[in-house]
C-alpha atoms as a PDB file:
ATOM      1  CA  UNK A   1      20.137 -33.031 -65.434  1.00  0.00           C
ATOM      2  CA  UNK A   2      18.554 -36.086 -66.430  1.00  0.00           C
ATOM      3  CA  UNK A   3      16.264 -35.774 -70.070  1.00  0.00           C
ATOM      4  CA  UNK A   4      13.462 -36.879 -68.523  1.00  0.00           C
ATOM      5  CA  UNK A   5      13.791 -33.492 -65.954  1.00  0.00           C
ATOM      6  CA  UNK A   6      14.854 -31.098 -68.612  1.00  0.00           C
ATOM      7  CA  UNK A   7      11.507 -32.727 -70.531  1.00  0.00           C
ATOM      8  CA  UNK A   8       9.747 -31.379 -67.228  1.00  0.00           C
ATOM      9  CA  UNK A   9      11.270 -28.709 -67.128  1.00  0.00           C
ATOM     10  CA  UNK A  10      10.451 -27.792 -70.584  1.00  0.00           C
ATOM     11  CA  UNK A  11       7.110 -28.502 -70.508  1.00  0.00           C
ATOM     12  CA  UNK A  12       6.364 -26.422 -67.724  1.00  0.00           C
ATOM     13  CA  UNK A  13       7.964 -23.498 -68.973  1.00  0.00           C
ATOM     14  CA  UNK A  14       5.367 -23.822 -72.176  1.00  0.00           C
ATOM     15  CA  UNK A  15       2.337 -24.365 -69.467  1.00  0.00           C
ATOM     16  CA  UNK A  16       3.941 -21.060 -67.997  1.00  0.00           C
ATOM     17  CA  UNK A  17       4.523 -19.289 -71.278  1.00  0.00           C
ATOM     18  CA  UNK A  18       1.087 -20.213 -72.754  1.00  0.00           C
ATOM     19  CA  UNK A  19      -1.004 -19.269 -69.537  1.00  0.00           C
ATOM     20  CA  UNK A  20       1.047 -15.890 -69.231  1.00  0.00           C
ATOM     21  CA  UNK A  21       0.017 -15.038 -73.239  1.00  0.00           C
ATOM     22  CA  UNK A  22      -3.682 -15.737 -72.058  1.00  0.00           C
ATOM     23  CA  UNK A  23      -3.614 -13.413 -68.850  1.00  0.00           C
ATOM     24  CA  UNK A  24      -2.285 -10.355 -70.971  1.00  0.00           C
ATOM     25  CA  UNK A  25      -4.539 -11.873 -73.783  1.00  0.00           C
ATOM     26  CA  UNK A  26      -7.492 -11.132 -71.942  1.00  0.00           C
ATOM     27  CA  UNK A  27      -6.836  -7.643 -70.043  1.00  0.00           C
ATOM     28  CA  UNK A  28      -8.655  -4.145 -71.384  1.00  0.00           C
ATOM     29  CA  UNK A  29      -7.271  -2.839 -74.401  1.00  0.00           C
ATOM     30  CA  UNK A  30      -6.061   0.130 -72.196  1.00  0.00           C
ATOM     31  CA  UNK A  31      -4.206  -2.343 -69.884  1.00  0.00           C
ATOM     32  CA  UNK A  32      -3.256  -4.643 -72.491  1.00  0.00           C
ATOM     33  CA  UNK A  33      -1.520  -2.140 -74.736  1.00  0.00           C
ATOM     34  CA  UNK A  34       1.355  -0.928 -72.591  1.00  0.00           C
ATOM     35  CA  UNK A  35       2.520  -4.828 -71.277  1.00  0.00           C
ATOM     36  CA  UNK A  36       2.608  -5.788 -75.074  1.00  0.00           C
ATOM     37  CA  UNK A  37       4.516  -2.766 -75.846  1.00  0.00           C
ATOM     38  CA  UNK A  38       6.921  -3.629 -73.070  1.00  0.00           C
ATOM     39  CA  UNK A  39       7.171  -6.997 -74.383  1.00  0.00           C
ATOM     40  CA  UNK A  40       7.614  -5.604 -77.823  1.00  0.00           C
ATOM     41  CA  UNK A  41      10.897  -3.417 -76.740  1.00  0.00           C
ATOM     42  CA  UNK A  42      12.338  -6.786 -75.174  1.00  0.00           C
ATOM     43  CA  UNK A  43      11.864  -9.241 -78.088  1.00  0.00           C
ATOM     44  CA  UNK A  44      15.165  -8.371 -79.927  1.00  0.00           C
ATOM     45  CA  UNK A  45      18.417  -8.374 -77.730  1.00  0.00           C
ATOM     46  CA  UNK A  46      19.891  -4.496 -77.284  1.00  0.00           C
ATOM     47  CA  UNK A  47      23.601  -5.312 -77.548  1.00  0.00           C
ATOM     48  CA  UNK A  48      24.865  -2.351 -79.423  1.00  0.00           C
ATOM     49  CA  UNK A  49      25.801  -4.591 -82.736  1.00  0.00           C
ATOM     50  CA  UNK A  50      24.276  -3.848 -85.951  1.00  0.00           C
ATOM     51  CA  UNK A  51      22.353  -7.146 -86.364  1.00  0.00           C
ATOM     52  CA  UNK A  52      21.628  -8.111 -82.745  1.00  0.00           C
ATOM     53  CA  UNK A  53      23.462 -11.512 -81.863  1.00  0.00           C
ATOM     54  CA  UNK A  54      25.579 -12.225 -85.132  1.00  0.00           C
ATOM     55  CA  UNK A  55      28.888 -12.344 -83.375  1.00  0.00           C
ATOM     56  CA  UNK A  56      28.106 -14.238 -80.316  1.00  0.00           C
ATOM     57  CA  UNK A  57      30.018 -12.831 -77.185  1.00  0.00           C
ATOM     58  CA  UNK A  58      30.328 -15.224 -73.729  1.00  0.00           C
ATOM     59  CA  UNK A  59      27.459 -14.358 -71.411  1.00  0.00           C
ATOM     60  CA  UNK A  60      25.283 -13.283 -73.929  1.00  0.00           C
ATOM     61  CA  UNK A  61      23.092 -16.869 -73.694  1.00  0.00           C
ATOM     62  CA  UNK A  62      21.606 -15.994 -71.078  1.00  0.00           C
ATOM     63  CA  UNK A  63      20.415 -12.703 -72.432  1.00  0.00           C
ATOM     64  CA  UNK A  64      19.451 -14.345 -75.991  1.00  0.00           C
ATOM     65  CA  UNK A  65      17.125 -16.802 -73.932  1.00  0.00           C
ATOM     66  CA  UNK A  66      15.639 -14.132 -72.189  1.00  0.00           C
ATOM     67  CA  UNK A  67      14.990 -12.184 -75.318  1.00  0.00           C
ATOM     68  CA  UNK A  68      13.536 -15.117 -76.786  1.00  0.00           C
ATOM     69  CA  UNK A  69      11.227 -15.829 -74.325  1.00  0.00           C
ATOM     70  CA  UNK A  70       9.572 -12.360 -74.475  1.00  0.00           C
ATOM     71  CA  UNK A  71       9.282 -12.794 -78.415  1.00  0.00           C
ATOM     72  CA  UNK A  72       7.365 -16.118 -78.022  1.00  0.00           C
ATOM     73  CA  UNK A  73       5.114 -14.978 -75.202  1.00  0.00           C
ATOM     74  CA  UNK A  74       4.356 -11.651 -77.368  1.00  0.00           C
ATOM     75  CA  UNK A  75       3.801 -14.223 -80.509  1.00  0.00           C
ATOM     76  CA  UNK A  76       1.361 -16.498 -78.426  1.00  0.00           C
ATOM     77  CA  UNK A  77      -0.702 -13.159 -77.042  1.00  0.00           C
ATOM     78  CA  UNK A  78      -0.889 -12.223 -80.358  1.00  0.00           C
ATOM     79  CA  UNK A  79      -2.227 -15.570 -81.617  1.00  0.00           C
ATOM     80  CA  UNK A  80      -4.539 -15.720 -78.963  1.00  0.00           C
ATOM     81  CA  UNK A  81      -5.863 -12.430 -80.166  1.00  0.00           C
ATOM     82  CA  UNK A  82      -6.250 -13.471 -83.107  1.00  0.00           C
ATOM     83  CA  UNK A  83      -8.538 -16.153 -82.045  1.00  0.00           C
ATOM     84  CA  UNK A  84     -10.450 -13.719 -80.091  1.00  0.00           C
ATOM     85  CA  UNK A  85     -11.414 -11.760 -83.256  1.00  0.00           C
ATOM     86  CA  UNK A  86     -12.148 -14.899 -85.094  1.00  0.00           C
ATOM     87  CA  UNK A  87     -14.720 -16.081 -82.347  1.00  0.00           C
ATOM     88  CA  UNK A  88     -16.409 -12.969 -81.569  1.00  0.00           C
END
């Protein structure tokens, strides 16, 4: 993959992340609750270790990005929040 794709390609996965933050951003409280929750159990990697990720096993990239991805789209609802409240 060329850079100039994979700087695509990145880009639109932060247009993705950002817009997904804002749509659970601004459901009800009611509705909002239980996707950030969900979000919440996904943020840190489940792989039966102690500390989560310190030994790295083979196939587990895959599953790290995944978890990371979660934890910054939980991060950017929560900032957007945040800016909510300061607004209103």
């Amino acid at each position: 993959m060329t850079d100039d794709a994979l700087a695509t390609l990145e880009a639109r996965l932060v247009a993705q992340r950002r817009l997904l933050a804002r749509l659970v951003a601004a459901l009800d409280p009611e509705a909002r609750q239980p996707v950030m929750d969900w979000l919440s159990a996904r943020e840190t990697l489940r792989d039966g270790q102690e500390d989560p990720g310190a030994v790295p096993a083979e196939g587990m990239g895959q599953a790290l990005a995944v978890s990371d991805e979660f934890r910054m789209i939980l991060r950017l609802t929560r900032d957007r929040l945040h800016e909510i409240d300061q607004q209103a």
